[in-house]
C-alpha atoms as a PDB file:
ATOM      1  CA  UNK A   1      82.866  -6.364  26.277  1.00  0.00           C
ATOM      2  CA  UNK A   2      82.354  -7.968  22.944  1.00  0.00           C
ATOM      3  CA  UNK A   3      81.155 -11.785  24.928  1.00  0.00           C
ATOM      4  CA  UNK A   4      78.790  -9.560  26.687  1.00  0.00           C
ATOM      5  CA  UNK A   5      77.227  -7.686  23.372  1.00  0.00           C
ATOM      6  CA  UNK A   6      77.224 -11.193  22.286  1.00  0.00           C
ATOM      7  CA  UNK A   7      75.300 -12.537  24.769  1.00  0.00           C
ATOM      8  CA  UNK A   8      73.131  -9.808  24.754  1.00  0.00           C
ATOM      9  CA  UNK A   9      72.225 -10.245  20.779  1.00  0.00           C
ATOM     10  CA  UNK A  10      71.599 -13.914  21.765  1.00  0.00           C
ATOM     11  CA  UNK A  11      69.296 -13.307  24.530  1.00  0.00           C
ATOM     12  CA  UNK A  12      67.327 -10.435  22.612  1.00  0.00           C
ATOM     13  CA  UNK A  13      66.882 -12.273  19.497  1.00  0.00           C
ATOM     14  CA  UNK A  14      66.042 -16.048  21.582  1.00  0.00           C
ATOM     15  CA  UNK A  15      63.363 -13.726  22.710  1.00  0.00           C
ATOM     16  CA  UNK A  16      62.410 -12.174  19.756  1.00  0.00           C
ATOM     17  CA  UNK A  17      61.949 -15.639  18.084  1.00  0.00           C
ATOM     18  CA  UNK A  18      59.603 -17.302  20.936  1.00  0.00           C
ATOM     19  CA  UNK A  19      57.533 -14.457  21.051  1.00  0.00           C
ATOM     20  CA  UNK A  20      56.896 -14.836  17.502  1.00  0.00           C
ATOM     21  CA  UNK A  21      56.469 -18.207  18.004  1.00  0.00           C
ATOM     22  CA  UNK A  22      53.774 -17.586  20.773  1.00  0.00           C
ATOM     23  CA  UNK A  23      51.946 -15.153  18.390  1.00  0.00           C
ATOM     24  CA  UNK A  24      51.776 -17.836  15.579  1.00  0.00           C
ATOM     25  CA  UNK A  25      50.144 -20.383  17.840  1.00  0.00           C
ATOM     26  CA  UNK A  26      47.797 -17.732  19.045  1.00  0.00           C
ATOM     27  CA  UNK A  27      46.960 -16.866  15.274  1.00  0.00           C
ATOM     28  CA  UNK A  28      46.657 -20.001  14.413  1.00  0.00           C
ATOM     29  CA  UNK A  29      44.345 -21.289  17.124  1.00  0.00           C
ATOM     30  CA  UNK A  30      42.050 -18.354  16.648  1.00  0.00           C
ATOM     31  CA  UNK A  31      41.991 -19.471  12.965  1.00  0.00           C
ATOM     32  CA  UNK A  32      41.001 -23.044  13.990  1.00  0.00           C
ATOM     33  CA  UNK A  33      38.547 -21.478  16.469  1.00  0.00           C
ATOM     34  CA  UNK A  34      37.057 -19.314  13.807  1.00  0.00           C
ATOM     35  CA  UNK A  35      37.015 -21.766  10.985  1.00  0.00           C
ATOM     36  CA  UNK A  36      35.363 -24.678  13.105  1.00  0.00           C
ATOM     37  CA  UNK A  37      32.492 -21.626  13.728  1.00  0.00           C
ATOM     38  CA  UNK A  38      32.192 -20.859  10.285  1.00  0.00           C
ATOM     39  CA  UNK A  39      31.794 -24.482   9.636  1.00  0.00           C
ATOM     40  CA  UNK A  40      29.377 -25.117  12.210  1.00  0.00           C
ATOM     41  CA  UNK A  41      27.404 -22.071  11.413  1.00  0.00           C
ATOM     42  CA  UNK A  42      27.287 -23.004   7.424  1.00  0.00           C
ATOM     43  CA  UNK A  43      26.082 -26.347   8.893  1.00  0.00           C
ATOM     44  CA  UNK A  44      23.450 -25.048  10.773  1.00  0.00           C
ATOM     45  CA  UNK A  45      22.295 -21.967   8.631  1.00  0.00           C
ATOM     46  CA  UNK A  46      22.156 -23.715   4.369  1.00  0.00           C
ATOM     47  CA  UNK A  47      23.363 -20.469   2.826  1.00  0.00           C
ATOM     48  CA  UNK A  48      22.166 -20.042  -0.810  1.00  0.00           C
ATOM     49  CA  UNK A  49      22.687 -17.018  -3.841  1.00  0.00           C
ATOM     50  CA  UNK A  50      20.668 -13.963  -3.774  1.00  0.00           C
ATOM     51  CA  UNK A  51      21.311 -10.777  -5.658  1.00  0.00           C
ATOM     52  CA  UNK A  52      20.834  -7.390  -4.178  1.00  0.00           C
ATOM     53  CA  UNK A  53      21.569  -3.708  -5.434  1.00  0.00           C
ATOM     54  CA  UNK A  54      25.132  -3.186  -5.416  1.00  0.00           C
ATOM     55  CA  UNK A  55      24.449   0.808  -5.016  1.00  0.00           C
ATOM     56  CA  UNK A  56      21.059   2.853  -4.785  1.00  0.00           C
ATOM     57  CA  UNK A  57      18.376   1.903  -7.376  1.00  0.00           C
ATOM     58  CA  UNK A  58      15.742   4.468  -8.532  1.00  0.00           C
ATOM     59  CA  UNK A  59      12.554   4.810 -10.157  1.00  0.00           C
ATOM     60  CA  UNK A  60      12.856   4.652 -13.516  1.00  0.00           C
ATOM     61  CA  UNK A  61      16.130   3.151 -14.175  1.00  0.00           C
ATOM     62  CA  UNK A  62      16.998   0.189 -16.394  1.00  0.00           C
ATOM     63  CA  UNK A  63      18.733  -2.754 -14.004  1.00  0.00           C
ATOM     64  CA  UNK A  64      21.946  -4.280 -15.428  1.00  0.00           C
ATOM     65  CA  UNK A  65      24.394  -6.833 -14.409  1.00  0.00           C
ATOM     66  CA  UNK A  66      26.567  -4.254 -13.113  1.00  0.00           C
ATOM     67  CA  UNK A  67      23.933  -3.305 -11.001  1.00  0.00           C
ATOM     68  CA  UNK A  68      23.242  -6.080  -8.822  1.00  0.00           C
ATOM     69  CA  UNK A  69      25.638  -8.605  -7.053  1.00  0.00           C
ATOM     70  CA  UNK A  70      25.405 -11.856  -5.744  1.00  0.00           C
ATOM     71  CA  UNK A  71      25.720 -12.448  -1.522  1.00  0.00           C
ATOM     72  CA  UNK A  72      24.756 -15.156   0.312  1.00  0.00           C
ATOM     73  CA  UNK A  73      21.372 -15.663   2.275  1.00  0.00           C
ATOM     74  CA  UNK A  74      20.187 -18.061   4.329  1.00  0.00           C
ATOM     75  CA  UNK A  75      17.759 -20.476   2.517  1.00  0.00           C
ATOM     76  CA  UNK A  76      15.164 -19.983   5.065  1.00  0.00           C
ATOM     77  CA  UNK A  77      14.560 -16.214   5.091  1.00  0.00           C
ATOM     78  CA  UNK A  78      14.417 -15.509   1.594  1.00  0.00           C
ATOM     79  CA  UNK A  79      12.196 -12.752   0.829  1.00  0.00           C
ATOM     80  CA  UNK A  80       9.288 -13.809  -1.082  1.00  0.00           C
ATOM     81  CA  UNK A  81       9.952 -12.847  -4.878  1.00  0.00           C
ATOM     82  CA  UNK A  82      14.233 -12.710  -4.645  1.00  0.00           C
ATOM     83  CA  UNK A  83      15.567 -13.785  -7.705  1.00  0.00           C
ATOM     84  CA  UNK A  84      18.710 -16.911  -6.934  1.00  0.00           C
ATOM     85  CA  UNK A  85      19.610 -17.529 -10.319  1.00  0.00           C
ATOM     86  CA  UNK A  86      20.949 -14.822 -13.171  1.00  0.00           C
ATOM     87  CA  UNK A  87      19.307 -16.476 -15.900  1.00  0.00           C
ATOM     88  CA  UNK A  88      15.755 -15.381 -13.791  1.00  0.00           C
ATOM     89  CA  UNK A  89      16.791 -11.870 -13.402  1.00  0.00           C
ATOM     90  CA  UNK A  90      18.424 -11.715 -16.661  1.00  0.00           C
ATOM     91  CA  UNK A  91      16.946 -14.135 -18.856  1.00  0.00           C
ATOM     92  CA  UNK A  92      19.149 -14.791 -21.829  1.00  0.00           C
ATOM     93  CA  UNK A  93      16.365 -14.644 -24.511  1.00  0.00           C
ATOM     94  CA  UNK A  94      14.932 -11.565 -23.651  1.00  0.00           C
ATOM     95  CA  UNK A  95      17.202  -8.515 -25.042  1.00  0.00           C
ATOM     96  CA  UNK A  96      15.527  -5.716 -23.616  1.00  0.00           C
ATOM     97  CA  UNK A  97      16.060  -4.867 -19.612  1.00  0.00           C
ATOM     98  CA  UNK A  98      14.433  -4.765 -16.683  1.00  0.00           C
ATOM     99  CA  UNK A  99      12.892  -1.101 -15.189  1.00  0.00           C
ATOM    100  CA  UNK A 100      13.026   0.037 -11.580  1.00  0.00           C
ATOM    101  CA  UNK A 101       9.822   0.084  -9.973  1.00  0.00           C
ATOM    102  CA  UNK A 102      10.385   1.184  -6.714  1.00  0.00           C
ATOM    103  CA  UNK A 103      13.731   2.685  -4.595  1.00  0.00           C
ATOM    104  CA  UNK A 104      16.220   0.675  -3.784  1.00  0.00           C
ATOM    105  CA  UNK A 105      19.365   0.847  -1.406  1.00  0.00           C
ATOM    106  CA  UNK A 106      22.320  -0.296  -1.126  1.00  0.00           C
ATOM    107  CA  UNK A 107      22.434  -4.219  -0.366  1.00  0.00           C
ATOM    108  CA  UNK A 108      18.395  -4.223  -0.755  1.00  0.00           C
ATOM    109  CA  UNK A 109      17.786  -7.823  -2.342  1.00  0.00           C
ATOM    110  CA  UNK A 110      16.400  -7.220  -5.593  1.00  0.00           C
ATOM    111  CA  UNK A 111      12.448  -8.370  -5.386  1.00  0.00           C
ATOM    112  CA  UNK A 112       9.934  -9.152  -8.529  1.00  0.00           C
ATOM    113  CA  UNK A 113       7.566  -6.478  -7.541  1.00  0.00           C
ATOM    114  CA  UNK A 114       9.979  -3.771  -7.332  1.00  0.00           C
ATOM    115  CA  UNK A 115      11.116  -4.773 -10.705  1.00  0.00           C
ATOM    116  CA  UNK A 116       9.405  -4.870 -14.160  1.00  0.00           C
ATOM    117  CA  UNK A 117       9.182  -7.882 -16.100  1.00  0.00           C
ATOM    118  CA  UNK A 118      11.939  -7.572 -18.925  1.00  0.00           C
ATOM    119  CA  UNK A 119      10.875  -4.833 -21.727  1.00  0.00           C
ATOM    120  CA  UNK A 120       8.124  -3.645 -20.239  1.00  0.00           C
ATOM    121  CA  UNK A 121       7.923  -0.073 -19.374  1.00  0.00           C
ATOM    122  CA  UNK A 122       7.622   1.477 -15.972  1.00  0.00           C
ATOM    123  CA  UNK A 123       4.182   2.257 -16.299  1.00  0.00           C
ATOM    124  CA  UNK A 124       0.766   2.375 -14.506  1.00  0.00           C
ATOM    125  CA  UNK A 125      -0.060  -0.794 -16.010  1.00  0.00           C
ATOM    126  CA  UNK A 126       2.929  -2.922 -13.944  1.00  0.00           C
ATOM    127  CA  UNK A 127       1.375  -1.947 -10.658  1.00  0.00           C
ATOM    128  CA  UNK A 128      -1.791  -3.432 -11.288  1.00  0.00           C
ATOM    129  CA  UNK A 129      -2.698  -6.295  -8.902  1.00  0.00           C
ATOM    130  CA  UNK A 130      -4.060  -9.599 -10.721  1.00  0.00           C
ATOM    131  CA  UNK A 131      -8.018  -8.733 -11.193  1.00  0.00           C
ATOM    132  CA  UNK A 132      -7.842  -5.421 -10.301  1.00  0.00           C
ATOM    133  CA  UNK A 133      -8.667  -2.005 -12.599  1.00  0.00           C
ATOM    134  CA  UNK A 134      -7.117   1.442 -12.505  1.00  0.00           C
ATOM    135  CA  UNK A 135     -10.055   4.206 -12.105  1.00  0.00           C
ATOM    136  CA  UNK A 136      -8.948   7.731 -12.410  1.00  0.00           C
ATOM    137  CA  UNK A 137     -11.023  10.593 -10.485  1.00  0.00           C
ATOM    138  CA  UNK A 138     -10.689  14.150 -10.866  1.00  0.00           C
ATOM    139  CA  UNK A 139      -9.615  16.476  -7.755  1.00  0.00           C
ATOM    140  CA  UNK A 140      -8.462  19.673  -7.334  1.00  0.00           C
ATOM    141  CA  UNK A 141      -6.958  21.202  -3.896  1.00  0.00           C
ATOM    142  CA  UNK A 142      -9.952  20.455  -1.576  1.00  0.00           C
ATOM    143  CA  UNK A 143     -10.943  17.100  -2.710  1.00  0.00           C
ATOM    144  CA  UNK A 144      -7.334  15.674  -3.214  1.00  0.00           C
ATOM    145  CA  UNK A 145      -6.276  16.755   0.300  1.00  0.00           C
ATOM    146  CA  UNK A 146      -3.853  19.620  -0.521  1.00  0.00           C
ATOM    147  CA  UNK A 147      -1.538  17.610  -2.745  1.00  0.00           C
ATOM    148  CA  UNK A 148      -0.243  15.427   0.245  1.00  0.00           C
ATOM    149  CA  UNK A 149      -1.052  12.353  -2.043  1.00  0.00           C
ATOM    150  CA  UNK A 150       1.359  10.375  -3.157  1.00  0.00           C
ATOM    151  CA  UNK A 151       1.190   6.529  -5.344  1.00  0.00           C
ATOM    152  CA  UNK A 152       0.842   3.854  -3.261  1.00  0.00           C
ATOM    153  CA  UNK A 153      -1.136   5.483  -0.140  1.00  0.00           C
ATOM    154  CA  UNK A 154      -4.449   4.645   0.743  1.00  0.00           C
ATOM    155  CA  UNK A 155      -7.470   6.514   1.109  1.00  0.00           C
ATOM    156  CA  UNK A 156     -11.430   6.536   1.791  1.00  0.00           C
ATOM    157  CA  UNK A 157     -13.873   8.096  -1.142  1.00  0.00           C
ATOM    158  CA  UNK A 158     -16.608  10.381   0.456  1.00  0.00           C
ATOM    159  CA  UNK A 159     -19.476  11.297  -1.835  1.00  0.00           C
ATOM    160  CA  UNK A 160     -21.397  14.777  -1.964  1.00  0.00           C
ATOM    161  CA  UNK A 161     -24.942  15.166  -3.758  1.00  0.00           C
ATOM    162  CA  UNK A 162     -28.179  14.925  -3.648  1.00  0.00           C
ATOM    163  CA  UNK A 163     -30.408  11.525  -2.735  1.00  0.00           C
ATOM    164  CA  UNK A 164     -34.364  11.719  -2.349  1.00  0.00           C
ATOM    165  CA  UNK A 165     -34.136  15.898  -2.428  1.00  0.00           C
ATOM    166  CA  UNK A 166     -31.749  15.781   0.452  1.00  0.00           C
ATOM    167  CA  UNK A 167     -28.348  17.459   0.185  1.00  0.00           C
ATOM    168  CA  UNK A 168     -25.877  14.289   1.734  1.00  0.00           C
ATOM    169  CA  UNK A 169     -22.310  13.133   1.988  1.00  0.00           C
ATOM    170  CA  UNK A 170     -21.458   9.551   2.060  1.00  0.00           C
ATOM    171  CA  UNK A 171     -18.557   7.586   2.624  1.00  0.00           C
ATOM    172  CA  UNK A 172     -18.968   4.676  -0.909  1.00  0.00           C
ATOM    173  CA  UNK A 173     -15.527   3.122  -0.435  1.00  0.00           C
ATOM    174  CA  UNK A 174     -12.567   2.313   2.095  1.00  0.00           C
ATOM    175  CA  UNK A 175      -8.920   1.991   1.722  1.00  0.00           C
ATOM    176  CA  UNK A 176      -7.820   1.960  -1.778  1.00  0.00           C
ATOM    177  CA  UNK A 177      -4.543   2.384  -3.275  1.00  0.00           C
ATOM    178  CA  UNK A 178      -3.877   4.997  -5.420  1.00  0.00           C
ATOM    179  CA  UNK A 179      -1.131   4.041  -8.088  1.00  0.00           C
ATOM    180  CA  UNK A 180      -0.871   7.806  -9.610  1.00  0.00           C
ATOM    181  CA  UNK A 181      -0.927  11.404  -8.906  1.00  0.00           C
ATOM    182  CA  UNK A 182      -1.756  13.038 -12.685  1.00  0.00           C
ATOM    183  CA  UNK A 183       0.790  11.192 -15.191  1.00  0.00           C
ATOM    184  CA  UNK A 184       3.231  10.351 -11.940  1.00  0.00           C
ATOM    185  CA  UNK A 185       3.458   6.847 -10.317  1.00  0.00           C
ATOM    186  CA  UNK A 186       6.808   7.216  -8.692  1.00  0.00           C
ATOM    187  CA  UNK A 187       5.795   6.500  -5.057  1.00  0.00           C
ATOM    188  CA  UNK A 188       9.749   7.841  -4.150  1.00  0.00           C
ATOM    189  CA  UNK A 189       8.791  11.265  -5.228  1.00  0.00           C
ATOM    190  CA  UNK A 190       8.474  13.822  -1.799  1.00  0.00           C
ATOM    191  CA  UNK A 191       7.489  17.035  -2.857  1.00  0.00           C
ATOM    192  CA  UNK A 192       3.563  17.964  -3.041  1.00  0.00           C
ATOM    193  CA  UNK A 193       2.019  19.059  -6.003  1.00  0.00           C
ATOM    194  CA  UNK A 194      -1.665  19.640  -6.405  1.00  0.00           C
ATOM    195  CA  UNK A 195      -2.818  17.371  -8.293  1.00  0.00           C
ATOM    196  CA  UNK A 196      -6.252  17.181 -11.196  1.00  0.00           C
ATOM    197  CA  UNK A 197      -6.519  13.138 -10.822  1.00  0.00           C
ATOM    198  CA  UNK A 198      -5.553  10.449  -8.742  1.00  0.00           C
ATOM    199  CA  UNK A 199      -5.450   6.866 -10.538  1.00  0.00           C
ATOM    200  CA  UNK A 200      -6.474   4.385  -8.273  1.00  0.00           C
ATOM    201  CA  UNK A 201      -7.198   0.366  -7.925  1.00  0.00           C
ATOM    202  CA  UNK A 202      -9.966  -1.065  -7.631  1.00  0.00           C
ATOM    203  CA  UNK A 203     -11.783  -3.930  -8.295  1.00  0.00           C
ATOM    204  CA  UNK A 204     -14.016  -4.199 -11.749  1.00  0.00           C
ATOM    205  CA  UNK A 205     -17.069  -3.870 -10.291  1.00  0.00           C
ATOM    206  CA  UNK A 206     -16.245  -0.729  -8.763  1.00  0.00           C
ATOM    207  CA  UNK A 207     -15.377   1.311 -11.350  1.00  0.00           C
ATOM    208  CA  UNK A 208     -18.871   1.826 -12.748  1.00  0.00           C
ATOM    209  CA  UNK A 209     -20.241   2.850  -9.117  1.00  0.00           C
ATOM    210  CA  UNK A 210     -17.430   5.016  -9.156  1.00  0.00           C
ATOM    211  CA  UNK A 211     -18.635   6.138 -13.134  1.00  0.00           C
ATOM    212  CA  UNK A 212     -22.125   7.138 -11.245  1.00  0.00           C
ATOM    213  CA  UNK A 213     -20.719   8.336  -8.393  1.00  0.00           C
ATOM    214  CA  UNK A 214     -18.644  10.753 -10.339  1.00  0.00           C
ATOM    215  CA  UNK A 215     -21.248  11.860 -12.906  1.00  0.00           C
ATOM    216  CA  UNK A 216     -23.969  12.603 -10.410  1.00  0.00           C
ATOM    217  CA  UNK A 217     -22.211  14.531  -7.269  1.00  0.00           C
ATOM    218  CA  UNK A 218     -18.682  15.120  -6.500  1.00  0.00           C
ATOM    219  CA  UNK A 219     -16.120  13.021  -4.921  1.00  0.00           C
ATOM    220  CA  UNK A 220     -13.798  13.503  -1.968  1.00  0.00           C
ATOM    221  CA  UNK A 221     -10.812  11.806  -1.001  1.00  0.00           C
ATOM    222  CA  UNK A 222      -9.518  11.299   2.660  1.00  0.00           C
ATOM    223  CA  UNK A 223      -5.998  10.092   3.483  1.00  0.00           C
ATOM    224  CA  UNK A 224      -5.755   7.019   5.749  1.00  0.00           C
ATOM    225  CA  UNK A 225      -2.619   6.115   7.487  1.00  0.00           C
ATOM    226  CA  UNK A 226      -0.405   3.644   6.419  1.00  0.00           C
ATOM    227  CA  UNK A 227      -1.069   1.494   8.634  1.00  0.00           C
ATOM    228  CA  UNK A 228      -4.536   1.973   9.446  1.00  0.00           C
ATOM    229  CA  UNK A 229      -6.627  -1.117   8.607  1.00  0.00           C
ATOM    230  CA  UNK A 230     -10.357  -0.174  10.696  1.00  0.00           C
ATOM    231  CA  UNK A 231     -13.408  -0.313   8.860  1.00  0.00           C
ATOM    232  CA  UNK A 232     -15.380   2.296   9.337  1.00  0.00           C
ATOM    233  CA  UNK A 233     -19.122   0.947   8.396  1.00  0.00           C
ATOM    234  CA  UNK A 234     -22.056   2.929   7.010  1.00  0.00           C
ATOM    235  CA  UNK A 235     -21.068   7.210   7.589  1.00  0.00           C
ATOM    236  CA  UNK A 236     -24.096   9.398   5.726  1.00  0.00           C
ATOM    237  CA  UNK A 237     -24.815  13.227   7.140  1.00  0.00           C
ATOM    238  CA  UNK A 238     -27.211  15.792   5.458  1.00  0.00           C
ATOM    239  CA  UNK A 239     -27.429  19.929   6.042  1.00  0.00           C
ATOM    240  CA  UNK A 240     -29.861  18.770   9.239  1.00  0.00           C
ATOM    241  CA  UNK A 241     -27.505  16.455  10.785  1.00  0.00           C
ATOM    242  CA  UNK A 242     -24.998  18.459  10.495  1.00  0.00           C
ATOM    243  CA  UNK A 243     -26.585  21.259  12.008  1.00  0.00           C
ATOM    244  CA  UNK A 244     -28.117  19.680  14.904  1.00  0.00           C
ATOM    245  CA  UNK A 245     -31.881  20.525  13.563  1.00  0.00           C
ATOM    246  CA  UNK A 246     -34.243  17.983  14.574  1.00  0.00           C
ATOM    247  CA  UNK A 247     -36.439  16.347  11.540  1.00  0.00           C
ATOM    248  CA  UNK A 248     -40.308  16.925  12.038  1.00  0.00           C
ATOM    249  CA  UNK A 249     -42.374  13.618  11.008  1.00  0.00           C
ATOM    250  CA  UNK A 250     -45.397  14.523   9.257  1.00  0.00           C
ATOM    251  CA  UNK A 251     -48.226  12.408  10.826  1.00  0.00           C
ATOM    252  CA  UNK A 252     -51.262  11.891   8.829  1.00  0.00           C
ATOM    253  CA  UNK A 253     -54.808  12.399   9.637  1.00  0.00           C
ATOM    254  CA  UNK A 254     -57.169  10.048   8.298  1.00  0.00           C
ATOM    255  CA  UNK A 255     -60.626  10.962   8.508  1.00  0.00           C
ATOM    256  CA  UNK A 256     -63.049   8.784  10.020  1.00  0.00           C
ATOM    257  CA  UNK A 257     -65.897   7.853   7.324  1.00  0.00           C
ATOM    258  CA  UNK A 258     -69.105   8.004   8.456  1.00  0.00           C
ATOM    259  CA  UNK A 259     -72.011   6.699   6.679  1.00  0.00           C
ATOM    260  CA  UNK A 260     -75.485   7.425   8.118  1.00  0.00           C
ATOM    261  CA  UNK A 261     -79.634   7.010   6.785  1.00  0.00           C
ATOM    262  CA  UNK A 262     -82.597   9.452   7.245  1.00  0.00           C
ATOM    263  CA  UNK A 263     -85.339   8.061   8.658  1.00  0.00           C
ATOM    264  CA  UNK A 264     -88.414  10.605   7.923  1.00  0.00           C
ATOM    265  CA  UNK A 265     -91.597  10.347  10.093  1.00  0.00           C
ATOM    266  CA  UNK A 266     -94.024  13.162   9.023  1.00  0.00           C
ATOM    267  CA  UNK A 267     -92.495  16.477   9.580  1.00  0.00           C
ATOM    268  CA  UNK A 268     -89.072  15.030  11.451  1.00  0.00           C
ATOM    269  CA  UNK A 269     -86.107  13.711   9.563  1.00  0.00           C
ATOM    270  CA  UNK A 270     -83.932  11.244  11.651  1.00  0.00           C
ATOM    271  CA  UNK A 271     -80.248  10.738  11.074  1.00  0.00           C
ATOM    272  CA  UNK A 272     -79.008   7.405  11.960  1.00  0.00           C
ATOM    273  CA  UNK A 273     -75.191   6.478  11.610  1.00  0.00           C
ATOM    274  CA  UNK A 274     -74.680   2.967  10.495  1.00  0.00           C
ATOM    275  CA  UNK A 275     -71.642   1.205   9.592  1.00  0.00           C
ATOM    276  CA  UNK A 276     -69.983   1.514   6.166  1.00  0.00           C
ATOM    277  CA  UNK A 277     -70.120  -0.472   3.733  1.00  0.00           C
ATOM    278  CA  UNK A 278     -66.810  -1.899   3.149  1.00  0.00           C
ATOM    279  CA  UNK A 279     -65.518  -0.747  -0.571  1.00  0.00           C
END
């Protein structure tokens, strides 16, 4: 009985040890397998440093090294504006930090634009593209489409008055980015609120059609969508237009002048026309 429990322990643990014998030459061949991949992968694919949000980033808030963490990207799909190197992000002679510009999740690579440049404050100023001017233009609920604006849409400017005694509306400019709504130039922030300006950009010249604009009828914004890039060309309507009442043209009359001389024998007095002489 005991040679038999004997032989039995023998058998089980013989078996026991190939099987974990079998198991280490299957991990260990799936190891090879998946190191020669990674190694052919890394060979194919140059891998460099890029840091990204380590957690949710949001307008407003000062970015620190604890912040951000470093993964690695492939060298040829870096976005445009990534920062590689720590000393770029966080430059060592600069004391003051860097200020959220626009949300950020989780994993998000960190990019210049959505970032301001170290001490600077999160204002309208840092949203400013290079040559361009901020305008602001006063609304209310009609004009500023219900308070459905938000920073960073795009819209058209209508304007309403009066040109050569006729009561018009006129579209003066397409597509331009508004980079606040009142004092706010979060472009994360969701909830409406009817706002009394809109800050937009614009180019230099602009801003003092928009001056006239402004000071001799009233300007209307309408929201474009966000992807909407059609031009719309030359849009004016007056009261008649509008309407559907047809314009009468005023044709004028010119007399035809007619010069004559009398011509008196005895008691009769003839009239004969002759042409003018030219004045």
């Amino acid at each position: 009985m005991r040679i038999v429990f004997a032989l039995i322990l023998i058998v089980g643990m013989g078996l026991a040890g190939f099987a974990v014998y079998m198991a280490q030459g299957q991990f260990s061949e799936y190891q090879r397998a998946l190191d020669s991949k990674n190694k052919a992968l890394s060979k194919n694919v140059p891998l460099t440093t890029v840091y990204v949000a380590k957690d949710s980033l949001r307008y407003g808030q000062r970015l620190t090294k604890k912040d951000v963490r470093e993964v690695a990207w492939p060298k040829n799909a870096i976005p445009e504006g990534a920062f590689t190197k720590s000393k770029d992000l966080f430059p060592e002679d600069e004391e003051e930090l860097r200020v959220v510009l626009r949300a950020m999740e989780k994993d998000e690579a960190i990019l210049a634009v959505k970032v301001t440049e170290p001490g600077a404050d999160a204002g309208v100023a840092t949203r400013l593209s290079t040559g361009m001017r901020a305008f602001t233009i006063r609304v209310d609920v009609a004009s500023g489409v219900s308070g459905f604006l938000r920073p960073g849409d795009k819209v058209d400017v209508y304007w309403s008055g009066v040109n050569a005694g006729r009561e018009v509306t006129k579209l003066i400019l397409e597509g331009i980015r508004l980079i606040a709504i009142d004092q706010i130039a979060d472009e994360d922030r969701n909830n409406p609120i009817v706002a009394r300006t809109v800050t937009t950009e614009v180019a230099p010249e602009v801003v003092a059609a928009l001056v006239q604009a402004q000071a001799t009828g009233r300007l209307l914004l309408s929201l474009r969508g966000t992807e909407d890039t059609t031009s719309l060309g030359a849009i004016e309507i007056d009261q008649n237009q509008l309407l559907g009442i047809a314009t009468e043209e005023k044709v004028e009359v010119v007399e035809k002048k007619v010069c004559t001389i009398r011509n008196r024998k005895g008691a009769t007095v003839q009239i004969i026309e002759i042409p003018c002489p030219e004045e």
